[in-house]
PDB file of N, CA and C in Angstrom:
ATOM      1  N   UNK A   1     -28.433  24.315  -8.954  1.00  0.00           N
ATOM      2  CA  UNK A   1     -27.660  24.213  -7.727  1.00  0.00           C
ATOM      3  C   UNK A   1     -27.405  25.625  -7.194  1.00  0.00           C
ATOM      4  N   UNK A   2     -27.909  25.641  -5.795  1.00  0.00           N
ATOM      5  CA  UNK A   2     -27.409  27.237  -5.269  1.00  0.00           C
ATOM      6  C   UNK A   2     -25.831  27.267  -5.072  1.00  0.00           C
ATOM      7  N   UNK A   3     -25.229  29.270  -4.573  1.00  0.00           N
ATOM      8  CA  UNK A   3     -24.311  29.345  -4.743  1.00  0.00           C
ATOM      9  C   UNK A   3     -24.111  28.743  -3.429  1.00  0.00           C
ATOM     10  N   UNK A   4     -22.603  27.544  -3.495  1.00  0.00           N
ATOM     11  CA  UNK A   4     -21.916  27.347  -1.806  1.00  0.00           C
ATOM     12  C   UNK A   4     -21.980  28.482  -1.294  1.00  0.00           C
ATOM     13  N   UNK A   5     -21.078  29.258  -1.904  1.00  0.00           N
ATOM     14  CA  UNK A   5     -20.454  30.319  -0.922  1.00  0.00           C
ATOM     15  C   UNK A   5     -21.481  31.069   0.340  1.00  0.00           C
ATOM     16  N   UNK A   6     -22.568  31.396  -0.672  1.00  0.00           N
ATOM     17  CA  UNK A   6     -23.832  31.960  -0.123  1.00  0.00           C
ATOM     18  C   UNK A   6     -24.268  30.998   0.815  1.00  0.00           C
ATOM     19  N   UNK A   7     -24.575  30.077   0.580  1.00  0.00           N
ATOM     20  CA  UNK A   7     -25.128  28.572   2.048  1.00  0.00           C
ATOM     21  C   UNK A   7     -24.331  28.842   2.937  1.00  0.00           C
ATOM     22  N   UNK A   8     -22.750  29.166   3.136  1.00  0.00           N
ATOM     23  CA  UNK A   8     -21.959  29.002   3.668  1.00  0.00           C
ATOM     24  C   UNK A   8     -22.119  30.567   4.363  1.00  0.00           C
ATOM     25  N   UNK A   9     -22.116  31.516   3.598  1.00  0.00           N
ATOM     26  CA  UNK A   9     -22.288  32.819   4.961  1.00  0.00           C
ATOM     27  C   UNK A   9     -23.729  32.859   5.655  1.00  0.00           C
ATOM     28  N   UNK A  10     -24.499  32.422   4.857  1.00  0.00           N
ATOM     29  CA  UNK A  10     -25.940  32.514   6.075  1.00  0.00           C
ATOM     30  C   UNK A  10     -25.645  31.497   6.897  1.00  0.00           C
ATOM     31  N   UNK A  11     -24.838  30.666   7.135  1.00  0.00           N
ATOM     32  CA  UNK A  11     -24.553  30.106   8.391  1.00  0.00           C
ATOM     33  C   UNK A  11     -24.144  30.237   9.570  1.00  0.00           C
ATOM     34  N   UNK A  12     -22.967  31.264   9.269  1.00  0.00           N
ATOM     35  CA  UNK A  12     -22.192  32.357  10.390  1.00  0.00           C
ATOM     36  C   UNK A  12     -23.520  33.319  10.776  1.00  0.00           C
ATOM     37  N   UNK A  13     -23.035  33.690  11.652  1.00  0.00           N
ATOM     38  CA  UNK A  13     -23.818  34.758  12.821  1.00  0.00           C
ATOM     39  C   UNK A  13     -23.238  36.247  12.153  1.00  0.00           C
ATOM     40  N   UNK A  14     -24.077  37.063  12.177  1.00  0.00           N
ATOM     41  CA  UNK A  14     -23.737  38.564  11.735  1.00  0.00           C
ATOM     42  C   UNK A  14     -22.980  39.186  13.414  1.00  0.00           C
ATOM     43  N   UNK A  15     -21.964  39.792  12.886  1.00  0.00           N
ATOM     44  CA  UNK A  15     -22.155  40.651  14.154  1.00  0.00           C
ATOM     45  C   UNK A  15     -22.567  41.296  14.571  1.00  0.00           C
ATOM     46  N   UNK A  16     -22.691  41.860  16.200  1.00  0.00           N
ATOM     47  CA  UNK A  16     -23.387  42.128  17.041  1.00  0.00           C
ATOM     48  C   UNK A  16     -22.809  43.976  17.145  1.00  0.00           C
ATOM     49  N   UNK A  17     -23.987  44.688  17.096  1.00  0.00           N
ATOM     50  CA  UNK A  17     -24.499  46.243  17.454  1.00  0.00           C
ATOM     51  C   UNK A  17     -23.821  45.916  18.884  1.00  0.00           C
ATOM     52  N   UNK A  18     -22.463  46.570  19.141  1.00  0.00           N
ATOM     53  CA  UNK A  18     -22.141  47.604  20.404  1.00  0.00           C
ATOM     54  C   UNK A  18     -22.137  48.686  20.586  1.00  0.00           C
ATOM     55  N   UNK A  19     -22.019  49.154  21.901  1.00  0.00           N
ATOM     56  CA  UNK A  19     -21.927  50.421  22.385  1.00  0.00           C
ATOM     57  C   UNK A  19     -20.274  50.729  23.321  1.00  0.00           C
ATOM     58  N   UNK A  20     -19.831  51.359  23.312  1.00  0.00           N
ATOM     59  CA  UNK A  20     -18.372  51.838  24.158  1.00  0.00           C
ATOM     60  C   UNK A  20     -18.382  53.195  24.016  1.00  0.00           C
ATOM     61  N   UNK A  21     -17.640  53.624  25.226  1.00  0.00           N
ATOM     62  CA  UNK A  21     -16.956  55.116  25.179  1.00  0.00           C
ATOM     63  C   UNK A  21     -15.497  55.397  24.639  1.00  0.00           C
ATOM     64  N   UNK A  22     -15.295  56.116  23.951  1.00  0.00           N
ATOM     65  CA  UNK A  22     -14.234  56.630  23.568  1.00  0.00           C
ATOM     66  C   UNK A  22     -13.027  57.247  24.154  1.00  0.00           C
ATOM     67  N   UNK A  23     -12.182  56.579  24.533  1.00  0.00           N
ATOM     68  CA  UNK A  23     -11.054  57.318  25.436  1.00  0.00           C
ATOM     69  C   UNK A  23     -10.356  57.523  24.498  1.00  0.00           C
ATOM     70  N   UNK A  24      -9.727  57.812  23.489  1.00  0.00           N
ATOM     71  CA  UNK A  24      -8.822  58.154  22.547  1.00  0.00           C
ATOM     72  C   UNK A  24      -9.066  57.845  20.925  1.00  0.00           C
ATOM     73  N   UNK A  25      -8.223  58.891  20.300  1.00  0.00           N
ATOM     74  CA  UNK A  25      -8.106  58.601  18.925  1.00  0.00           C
ATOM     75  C   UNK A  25      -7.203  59.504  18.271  1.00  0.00           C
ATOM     76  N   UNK A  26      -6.739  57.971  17.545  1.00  0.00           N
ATOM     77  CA  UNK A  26      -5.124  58.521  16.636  1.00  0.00           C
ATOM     78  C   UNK A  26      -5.100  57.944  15.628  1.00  0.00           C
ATOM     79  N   UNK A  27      -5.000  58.747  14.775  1.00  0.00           N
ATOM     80  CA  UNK A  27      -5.160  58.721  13.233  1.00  0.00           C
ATOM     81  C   UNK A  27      -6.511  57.694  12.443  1.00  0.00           C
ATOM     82  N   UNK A  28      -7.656  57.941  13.241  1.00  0.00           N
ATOM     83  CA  UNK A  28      -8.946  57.653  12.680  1.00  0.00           C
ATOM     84  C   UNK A  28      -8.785  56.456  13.335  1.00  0.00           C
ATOM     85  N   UNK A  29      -8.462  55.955  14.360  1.00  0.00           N
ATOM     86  CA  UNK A  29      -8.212  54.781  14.793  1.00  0.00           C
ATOM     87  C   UNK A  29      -8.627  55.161  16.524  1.00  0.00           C
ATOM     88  N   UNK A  30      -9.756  54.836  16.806  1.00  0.00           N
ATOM     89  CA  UNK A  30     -10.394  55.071  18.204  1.00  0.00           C
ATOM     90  C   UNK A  30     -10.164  53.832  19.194  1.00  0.00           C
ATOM     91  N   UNK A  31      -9.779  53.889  20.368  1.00  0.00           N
ATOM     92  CA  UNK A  31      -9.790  53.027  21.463  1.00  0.00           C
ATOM     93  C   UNK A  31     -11.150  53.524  22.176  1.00  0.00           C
ATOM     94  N   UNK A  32     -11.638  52.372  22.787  1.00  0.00           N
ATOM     95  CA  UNK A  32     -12.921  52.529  23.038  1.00  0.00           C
ATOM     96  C   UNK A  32     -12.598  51.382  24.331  1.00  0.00           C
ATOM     97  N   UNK A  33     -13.772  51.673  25.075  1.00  0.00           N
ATOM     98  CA  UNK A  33     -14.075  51.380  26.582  1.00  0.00           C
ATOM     99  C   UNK A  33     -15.012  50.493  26.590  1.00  0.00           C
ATOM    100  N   UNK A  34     -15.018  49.343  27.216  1.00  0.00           N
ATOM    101  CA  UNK A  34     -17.062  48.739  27.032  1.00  0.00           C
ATOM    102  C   UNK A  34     -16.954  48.557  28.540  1.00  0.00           C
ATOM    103  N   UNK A  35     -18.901  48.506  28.492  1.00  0.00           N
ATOM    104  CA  UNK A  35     -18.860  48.901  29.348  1.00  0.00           C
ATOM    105  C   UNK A  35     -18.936  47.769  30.639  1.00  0.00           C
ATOM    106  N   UNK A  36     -18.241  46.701  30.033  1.00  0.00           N
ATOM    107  CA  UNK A  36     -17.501  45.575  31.479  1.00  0.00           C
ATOM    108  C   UNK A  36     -16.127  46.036  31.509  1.00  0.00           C
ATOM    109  N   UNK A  37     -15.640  46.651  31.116  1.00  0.00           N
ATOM    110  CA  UNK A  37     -14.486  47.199  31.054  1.00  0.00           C
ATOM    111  C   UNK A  37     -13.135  46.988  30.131  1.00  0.00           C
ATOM    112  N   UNK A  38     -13.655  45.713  29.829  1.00  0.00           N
ATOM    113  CA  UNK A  38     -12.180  45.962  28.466  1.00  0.00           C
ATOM    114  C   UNK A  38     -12.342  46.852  27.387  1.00  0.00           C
ATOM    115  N   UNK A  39     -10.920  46.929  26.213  1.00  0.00           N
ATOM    116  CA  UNK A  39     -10.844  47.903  25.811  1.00  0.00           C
ATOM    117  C   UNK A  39     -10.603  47.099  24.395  1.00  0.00           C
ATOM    118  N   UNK A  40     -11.202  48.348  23.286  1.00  0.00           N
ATOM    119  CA  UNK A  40     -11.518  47.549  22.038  1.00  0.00           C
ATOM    120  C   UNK A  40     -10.822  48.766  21.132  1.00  0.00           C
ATOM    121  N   UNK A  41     -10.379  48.408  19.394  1.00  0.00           N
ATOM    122  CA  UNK A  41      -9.929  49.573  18.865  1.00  0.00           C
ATOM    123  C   UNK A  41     -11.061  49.676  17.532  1.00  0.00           C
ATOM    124  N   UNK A  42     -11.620  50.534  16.930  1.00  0.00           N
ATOM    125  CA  UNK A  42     -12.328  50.544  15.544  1.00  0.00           C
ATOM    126  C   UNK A  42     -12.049  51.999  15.093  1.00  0.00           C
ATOM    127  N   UNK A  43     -12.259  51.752  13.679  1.00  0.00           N
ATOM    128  CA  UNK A  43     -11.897  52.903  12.702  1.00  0.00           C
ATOM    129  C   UNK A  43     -12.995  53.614  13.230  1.00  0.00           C
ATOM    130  N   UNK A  44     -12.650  54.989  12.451  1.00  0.00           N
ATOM    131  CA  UNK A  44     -13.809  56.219  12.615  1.00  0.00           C
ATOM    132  C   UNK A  44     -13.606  56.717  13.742  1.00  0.00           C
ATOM    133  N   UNK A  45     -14.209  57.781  13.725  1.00  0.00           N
ATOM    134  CA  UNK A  45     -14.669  58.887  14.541  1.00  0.00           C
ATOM    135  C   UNK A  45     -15.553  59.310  15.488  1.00  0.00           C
ATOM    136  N   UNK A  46     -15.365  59.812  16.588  1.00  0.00           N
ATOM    137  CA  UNK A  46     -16.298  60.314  17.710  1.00  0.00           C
ATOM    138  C   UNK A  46     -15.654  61.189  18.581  1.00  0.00           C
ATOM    139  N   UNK A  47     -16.425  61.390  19.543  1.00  0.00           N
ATOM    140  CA  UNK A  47     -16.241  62.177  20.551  1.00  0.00           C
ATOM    141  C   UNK A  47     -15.500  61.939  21.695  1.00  0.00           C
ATOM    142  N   UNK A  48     -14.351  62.155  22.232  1.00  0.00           N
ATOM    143  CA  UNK A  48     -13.229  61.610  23.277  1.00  0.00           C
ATOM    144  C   UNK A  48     -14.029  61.664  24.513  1.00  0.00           C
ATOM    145  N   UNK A  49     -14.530  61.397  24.948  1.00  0.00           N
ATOM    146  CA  UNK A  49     -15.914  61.341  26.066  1.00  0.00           C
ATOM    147  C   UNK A  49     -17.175  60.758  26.087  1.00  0.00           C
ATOM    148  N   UNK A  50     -17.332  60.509  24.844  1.00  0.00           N
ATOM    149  CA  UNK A  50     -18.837  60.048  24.434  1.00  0.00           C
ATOM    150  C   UNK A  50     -19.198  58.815  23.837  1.00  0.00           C
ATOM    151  N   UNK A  51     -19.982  58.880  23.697  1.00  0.00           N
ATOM    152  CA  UNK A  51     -20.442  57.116  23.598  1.00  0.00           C
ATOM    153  C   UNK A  51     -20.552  56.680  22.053  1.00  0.00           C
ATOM    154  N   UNK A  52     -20.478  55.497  21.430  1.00  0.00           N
ATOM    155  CA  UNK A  52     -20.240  55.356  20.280  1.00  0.00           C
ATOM    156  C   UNK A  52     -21.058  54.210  20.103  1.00  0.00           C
ATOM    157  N   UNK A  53     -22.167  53.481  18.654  1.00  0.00           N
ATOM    158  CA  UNK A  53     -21.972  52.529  18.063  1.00  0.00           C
ATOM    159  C   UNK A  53     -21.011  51.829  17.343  1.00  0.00           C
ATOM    160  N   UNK A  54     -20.884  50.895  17.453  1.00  0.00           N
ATOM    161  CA  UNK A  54     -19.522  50.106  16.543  1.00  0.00           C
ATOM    162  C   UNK A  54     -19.890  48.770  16.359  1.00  0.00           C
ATOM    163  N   UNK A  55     -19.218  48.086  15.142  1.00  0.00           N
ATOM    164  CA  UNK A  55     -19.876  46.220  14.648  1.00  0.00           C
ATOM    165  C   UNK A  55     -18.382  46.246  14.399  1.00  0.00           C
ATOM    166  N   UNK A  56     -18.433  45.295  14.120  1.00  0.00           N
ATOM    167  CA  UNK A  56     -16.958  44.279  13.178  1.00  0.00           C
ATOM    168  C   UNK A  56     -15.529  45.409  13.247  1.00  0.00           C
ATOM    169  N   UNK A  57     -15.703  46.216  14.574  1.00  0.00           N
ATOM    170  CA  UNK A  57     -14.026  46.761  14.048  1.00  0.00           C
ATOM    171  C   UNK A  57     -14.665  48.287  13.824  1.00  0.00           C
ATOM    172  N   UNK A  58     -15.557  48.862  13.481  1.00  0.00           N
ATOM    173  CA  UNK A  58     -16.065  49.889  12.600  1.00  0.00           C
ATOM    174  C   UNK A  58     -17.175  50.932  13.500  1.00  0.00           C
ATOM    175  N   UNK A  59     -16.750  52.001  13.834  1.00  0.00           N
ATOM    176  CA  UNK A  59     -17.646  52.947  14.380  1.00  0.00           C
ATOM    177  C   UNK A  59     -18.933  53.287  13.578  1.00  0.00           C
ATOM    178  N   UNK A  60     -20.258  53.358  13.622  1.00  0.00           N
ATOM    179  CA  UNK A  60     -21.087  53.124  13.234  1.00  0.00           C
ATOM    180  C   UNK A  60     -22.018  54.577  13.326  1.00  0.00           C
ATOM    181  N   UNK A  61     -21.808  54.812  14.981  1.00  0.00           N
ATOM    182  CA  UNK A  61     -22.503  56.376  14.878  1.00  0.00           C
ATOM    183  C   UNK A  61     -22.441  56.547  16.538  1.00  0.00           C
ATOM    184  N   UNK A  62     -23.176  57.965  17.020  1.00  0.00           N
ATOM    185  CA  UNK A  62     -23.130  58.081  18.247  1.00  0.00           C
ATOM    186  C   UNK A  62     -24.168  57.648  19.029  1.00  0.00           C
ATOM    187  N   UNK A  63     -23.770  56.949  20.363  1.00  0.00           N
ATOM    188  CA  UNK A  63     -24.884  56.476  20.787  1.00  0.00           C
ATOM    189  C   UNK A  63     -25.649  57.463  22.034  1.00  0.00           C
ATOM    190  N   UNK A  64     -26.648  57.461  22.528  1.00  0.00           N
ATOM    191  CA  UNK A  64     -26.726  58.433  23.522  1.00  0.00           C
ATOM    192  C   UNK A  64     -26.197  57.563  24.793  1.00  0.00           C
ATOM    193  N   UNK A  65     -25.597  58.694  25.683  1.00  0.00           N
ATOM    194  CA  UNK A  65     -25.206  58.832  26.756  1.00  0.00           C
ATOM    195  C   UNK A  65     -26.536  58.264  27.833  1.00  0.00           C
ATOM    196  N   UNK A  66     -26.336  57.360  28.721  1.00  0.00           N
ATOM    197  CA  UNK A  66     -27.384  56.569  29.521  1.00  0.00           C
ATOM    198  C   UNK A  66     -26.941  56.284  30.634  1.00  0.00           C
ATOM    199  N   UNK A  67     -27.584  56.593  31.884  1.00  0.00           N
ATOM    200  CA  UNK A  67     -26.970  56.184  33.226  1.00  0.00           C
ATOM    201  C   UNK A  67     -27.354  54.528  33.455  1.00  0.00           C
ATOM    202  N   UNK A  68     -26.117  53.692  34.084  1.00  0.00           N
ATOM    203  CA  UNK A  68     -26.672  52.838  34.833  1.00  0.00           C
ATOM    204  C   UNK A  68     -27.093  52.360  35.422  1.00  0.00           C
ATOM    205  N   UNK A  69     -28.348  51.675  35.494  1.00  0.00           N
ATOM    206  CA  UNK A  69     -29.040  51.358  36.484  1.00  0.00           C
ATOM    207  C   UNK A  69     -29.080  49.253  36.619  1.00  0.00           C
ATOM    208  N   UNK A  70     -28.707  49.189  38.185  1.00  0.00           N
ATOM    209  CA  UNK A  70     -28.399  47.867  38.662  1.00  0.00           C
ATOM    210  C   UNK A  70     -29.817  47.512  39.221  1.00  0.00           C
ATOM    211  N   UNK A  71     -30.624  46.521  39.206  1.00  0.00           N
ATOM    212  CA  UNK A  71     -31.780  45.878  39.653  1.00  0.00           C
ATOM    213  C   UNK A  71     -31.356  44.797  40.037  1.00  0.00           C
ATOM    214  N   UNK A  72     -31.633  44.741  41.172  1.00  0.00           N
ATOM    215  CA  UNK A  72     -31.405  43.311  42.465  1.00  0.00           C
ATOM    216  C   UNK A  72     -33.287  42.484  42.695  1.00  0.00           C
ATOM    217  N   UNK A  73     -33.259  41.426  41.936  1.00  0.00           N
ATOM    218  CA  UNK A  73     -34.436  40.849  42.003  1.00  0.00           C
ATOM    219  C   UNK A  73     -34.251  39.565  42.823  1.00  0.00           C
TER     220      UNK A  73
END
């Protein structure tokens, strides 16, 4: 018999690779920007200007800086 537990997390969805900018951070605890505009908090570190990876809560690394571009089809 396999383990439940295990059947039971490959069922859930992993979370999802974001990107946000960093408007603040206090005490390893970053507020971050996305970019529809709400505002999210995850541990770790970055740059008060710059763009960040983050999953589950957790800063991940820096992302590069990218202009937006809107396409009307």
């Amino acid at each position: 018999m396999s383990n439940l537990f295990a059947a039971f997390r490959r069922l859930l969805p992993n979370p999802a690779l974001q990107v946000g900018k960093v408007i603040a951070i206090v005490d390893g605890v970053a507020t971050l920007e996305l970019p529809g505009g709400g505002r999210v908090q995850a541990r770790g570190t970055g740059t008060v200007g710059g763009s960040v990876f983050f999953r589950d809560g957790v800063i991940e690394g820096d992302a590069p800086t990218l202009t937006d571009v809107d396409i009307t089809v």
